[in-house]
Protein backbone atom coordinates (compact mmCIF):
# COMPACT_ATOMS: atom_id res chain seq x y z
CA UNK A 1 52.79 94.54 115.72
CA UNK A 2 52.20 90.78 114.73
CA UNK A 3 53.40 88.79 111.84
CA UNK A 4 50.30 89.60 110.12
CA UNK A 5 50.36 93.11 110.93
CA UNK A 6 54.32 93.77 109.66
CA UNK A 7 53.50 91.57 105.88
CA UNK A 8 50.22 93.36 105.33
CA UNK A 9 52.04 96.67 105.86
CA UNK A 10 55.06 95.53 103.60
CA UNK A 11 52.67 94.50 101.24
CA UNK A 12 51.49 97.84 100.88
CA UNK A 13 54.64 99.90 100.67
CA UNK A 14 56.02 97.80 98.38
CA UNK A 15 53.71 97.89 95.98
CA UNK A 16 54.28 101.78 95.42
CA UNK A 17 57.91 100.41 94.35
CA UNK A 18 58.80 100.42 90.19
CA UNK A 19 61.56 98.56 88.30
CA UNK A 20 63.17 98.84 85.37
CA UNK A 21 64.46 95.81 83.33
CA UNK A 22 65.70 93.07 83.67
CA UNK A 23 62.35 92.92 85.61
CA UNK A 24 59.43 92.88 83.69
CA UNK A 25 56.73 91.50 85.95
CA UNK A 26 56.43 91.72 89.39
CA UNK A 27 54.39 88.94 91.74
CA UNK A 28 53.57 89.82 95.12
CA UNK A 29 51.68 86.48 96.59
CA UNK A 30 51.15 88.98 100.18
CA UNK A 31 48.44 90.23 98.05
CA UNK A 32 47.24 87.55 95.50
CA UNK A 33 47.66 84.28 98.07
CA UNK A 34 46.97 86.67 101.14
CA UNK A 35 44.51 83.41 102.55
CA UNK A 36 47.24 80.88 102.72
CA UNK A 37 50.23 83.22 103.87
CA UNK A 38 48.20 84.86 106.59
CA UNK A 39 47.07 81.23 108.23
CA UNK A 40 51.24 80.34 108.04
CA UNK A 41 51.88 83.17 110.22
CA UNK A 42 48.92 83.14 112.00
CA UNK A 43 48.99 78.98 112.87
CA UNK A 44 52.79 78.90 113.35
CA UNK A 45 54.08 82.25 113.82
CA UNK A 46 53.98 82.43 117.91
CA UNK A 47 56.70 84.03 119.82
CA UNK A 48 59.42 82.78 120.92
CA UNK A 49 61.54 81.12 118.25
CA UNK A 50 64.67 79.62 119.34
CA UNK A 51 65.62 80.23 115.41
CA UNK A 52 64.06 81.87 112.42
CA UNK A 53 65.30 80.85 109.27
CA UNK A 54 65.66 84.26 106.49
CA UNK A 55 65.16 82.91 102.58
CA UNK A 56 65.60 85.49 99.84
CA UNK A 57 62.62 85.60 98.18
CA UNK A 58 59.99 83.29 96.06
CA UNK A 59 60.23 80.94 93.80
CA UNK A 60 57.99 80.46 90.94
CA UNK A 61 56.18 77.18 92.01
CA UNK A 62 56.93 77.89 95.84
CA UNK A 63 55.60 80.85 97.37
CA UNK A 64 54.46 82.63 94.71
CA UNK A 65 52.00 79.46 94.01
CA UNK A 66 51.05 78.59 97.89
CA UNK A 67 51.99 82.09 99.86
CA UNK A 68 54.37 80.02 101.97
CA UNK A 69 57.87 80.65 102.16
CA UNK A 70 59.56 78.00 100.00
CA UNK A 71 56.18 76.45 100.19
CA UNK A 72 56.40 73.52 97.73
CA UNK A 73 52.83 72.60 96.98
CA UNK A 74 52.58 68.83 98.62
CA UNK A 75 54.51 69.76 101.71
CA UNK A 76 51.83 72.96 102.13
CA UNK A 77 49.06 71.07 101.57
CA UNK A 78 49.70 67.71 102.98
CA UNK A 79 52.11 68.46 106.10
CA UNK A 80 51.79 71.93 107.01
CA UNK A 81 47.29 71.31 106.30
CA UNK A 82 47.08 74.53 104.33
CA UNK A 83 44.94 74.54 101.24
CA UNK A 84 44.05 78.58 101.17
CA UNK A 85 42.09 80.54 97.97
CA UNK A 86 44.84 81.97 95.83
CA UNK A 87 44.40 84.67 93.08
CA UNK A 88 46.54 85.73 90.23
CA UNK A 89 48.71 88.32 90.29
CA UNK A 90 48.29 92.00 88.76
CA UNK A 91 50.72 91.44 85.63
CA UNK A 92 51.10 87.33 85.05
CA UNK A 93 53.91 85.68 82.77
CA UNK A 94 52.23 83.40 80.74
CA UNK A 95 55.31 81.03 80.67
CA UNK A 96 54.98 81.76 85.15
CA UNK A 97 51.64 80.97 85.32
CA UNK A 98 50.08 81.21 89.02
CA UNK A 99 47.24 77.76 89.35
CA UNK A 100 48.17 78.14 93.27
CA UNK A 101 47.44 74.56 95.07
CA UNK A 102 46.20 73.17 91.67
CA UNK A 103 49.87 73.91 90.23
CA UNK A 104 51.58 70.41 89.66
CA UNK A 105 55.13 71.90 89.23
CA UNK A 106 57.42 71.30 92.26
CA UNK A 107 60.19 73.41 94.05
CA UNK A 108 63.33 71.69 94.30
CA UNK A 109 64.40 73.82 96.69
CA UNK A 110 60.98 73.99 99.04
CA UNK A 111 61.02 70.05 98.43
CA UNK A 112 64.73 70.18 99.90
CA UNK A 113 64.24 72.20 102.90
CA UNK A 114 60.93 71.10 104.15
CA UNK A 115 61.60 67.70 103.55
CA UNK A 116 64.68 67.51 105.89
CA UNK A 117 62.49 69.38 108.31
CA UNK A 118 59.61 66.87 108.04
CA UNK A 119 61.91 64.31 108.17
CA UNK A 120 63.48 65.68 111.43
CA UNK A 121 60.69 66.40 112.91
CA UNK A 122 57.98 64.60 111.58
CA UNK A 123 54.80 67.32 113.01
CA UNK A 124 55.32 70.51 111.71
CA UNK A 125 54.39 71.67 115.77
CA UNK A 126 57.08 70.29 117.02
CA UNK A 127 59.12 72.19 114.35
CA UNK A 128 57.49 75.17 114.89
CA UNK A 129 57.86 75.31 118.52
CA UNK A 130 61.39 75.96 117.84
CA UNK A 131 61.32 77.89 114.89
CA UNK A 132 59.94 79.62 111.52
CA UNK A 133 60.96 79.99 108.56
CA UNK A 134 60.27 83.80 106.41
CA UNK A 135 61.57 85.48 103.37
CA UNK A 136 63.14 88.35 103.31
CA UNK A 137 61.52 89.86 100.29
CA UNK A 138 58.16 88.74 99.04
CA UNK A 139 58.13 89.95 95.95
CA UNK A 140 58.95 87.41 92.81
CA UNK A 141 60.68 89.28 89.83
CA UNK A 142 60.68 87.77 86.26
CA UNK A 143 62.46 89.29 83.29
CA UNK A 144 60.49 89.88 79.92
CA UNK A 145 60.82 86.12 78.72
CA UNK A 146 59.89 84.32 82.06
CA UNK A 147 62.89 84.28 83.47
CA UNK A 148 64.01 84.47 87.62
CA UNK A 149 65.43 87.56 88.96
CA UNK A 150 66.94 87.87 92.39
CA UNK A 151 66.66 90.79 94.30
CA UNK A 152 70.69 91.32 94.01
CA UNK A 153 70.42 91.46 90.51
CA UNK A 154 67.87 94.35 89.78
CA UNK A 155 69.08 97.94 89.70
CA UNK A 156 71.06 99.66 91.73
CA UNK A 157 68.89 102.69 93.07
CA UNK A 158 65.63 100.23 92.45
CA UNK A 159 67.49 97.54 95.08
CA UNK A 160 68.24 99.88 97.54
CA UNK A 161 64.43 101.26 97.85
CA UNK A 162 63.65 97.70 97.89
CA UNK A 163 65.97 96.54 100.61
CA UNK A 164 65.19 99.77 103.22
CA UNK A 165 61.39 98.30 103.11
CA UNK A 166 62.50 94.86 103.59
CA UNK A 167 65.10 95.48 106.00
CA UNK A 168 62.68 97.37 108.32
CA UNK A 169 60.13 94.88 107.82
CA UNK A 170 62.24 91.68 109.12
CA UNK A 171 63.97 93.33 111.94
CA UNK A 172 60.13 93.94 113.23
CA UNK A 173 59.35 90.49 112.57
CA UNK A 174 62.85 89.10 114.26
CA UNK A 175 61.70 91.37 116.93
CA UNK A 176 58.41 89.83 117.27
CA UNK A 177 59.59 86.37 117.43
CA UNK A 178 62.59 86.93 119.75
CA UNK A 179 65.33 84.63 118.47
CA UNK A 180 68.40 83.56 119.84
CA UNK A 181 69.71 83.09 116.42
CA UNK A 182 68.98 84.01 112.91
CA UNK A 183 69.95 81.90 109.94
CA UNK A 184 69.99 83.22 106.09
CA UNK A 185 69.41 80.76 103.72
CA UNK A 186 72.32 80.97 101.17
CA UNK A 187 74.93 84.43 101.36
CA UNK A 188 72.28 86.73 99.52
CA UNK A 189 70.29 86.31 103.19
CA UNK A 190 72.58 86.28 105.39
CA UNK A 191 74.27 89.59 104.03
CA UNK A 192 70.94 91.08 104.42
CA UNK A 193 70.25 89.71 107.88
CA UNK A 194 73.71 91.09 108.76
CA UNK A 195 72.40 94.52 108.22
CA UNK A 196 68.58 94.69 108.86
CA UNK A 197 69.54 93.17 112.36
CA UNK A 198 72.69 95.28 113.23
CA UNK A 199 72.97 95.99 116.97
CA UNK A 200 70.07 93.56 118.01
CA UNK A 201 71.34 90.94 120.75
CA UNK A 202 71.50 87.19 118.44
CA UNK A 203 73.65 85.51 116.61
CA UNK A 204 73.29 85.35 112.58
CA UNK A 205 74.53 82.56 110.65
CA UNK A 206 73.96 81.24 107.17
CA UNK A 207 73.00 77.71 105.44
CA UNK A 208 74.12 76.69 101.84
CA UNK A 209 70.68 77.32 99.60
CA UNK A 210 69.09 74.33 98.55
CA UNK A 211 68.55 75.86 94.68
CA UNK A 212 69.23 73.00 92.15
CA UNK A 213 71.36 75.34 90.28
CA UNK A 214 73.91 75.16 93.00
CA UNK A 215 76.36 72.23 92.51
CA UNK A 216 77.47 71.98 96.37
CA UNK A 217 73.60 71.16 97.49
CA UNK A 218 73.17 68.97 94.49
CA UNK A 219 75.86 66.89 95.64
CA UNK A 220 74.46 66.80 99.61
CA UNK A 221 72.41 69.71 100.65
CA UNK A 222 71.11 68.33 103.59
CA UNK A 223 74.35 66.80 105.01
CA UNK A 224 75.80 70.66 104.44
CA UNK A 225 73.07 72.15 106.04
CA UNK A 226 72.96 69.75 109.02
CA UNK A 227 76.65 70.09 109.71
CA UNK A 228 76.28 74.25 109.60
CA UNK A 229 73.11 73.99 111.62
CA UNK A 230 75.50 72.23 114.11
CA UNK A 231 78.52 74.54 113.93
CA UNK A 232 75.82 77.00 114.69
CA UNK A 233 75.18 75.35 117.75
CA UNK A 234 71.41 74.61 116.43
CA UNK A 235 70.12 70.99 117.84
CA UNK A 236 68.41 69.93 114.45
C-alpha cells in the first residue's frame, strides 16, 4: 500500500468520525485539496527515507489551504512547483475561509520549517532524497467562533477513535518509507509516534514546534531544531 493508497483510505474512515464541542467544524483537505496532496506524495513520497518528519495536524493557512503538510502557500507553490485545484470543505468557518493557492495569509510555522529546509538544501530533491515530512492527523478542527483545536484537546472517547485511525494509518506509511528514524514535530507528535510505532526497529525523536505561540521557537526555532536534529544524529 502506497502513500496514496494509506491517505485515501484514512480519508475515508475518518470521515465516519463525529465530535462534540469544542469542535464545531471539521476540514479534511485529503478530500477537498485531494489534487495537490496526492502529487506531494506521489512526486516526493519514494521509499527509502533516511527520516520522516510526524507534524500534528493542519493549520488554517497551511495544509488545510494547499493539502501539504505545513504547506505555507509560497513555499508550495514556488519551491516545492505545486499549484493543484482545491475545493472547499463540507462545513466552512467563515472567519477560516479555504481560497487554497489564491489565500494570501501565511503560516508562520510552514514558513519556519520549510524555510530552514530550503535554506539547507536549496532543491526540494535533494531534501527529499533523504526525507518527508507528514501529519499525523489530517483533519483541521475549529471551535464555533473560528478558533484552532488540537487533536489533544477534543474529547476524550472522540480522541481516542480518532487516534486508533491515525495511529494505524502512519505506522503503514512509516512502513512504506522505511526510516531509520522518526521525528515528531513538537511533544503532541512525538507522544503519538511513540505509540503508533511501538516495536518497529527506528529510533523516534522530537523537534521543538515552530508555532508562533511558542516563546522558545520565537526566540530561535531553527537554532533549537538544528541542535536536536544533531543530538539525533540527523546530518541537516
Amino acid at each position: 500500500m502506497d502513500l496514496v493508497s494509506i491517505a485515501e483510505e484514512l480519508s475515508t474512515v475518518l470521515e465516519s468520525l463525529a465530535f462534540s464541542r469544542p469542535v464545531a467544524h471539521v476540514y479534511n483537505p485529503l478530500r477537498y485539496a485531494r489534487a495537490p496532496h496526492g502529487e506531494y506524495l506521489r512526486r516526493f513520497g519514494t521509499p527509502p527515507k533516511e527520516a520522516v518528519f510526524v507534524g500534528m495536524n493542519p493549520g488554517p493557512w497551511g495544509m488545510a489551504q494547499t493539502g501539504v503538510p505545513f504547506g505555507e502557500i509560497e513555499v508550495v507553490k514556488e519551491w516545492l512547483g505545486i499549484n493543484g485545484s482545491v475545493e472547499k470543505p463540507a462545513d466552512e468557518h467563515p472567519k477560516k475561509r479555504v481560497d487554497g493557492f489564491a489565500c494570501r495569509r501565511s503560516e508562520v510555522s510552514g514558513r519556519r520549517l520549510w524555510g530552514l529546509i530550503r535554506e539547507r538544501f536549496g532543491e526540494p530533491e535533494r531534501f527529499f532524497a533523504r526525507f518527508f515530512v507528514l501529519n499525523y492527523c489530517p483533519l483541521l478542527f475549529l471551535t464555533a467562533e473560528g478558533g484552532n483545536v488540537t487533536p489533544d484537546k477534543i474529547r476524550t472517547a472522540e480522541r481516542e477513535r480518532l487516534t486508533l485511525l491515525c495511529d494505524r494509518a502512519l505506522r503503514r506509511a512509516v512502513e512504506y518509507l522505511a526510516p531509520q528514524v522518526v521525528i515528531g514535530v513538537g511533544g503532541f507528535a512525538e507522544e503519538r509516534c511513540r505509540e503508533a510505532l511501538a516495536g518497529l526497529d527506528l529510533r523516534i525523536g522530537r523537534i521543538i514546534h515552530p508555532s508562533p505561540a511558542s516563546p522558545a521557537a520565537n526566540r530561535d526555532w531553527a537554532g533549537t531544531a538544528l541542535r536536536q536534529l544533531h543530538e539525533l544524529g540527523i546530518e541537516f
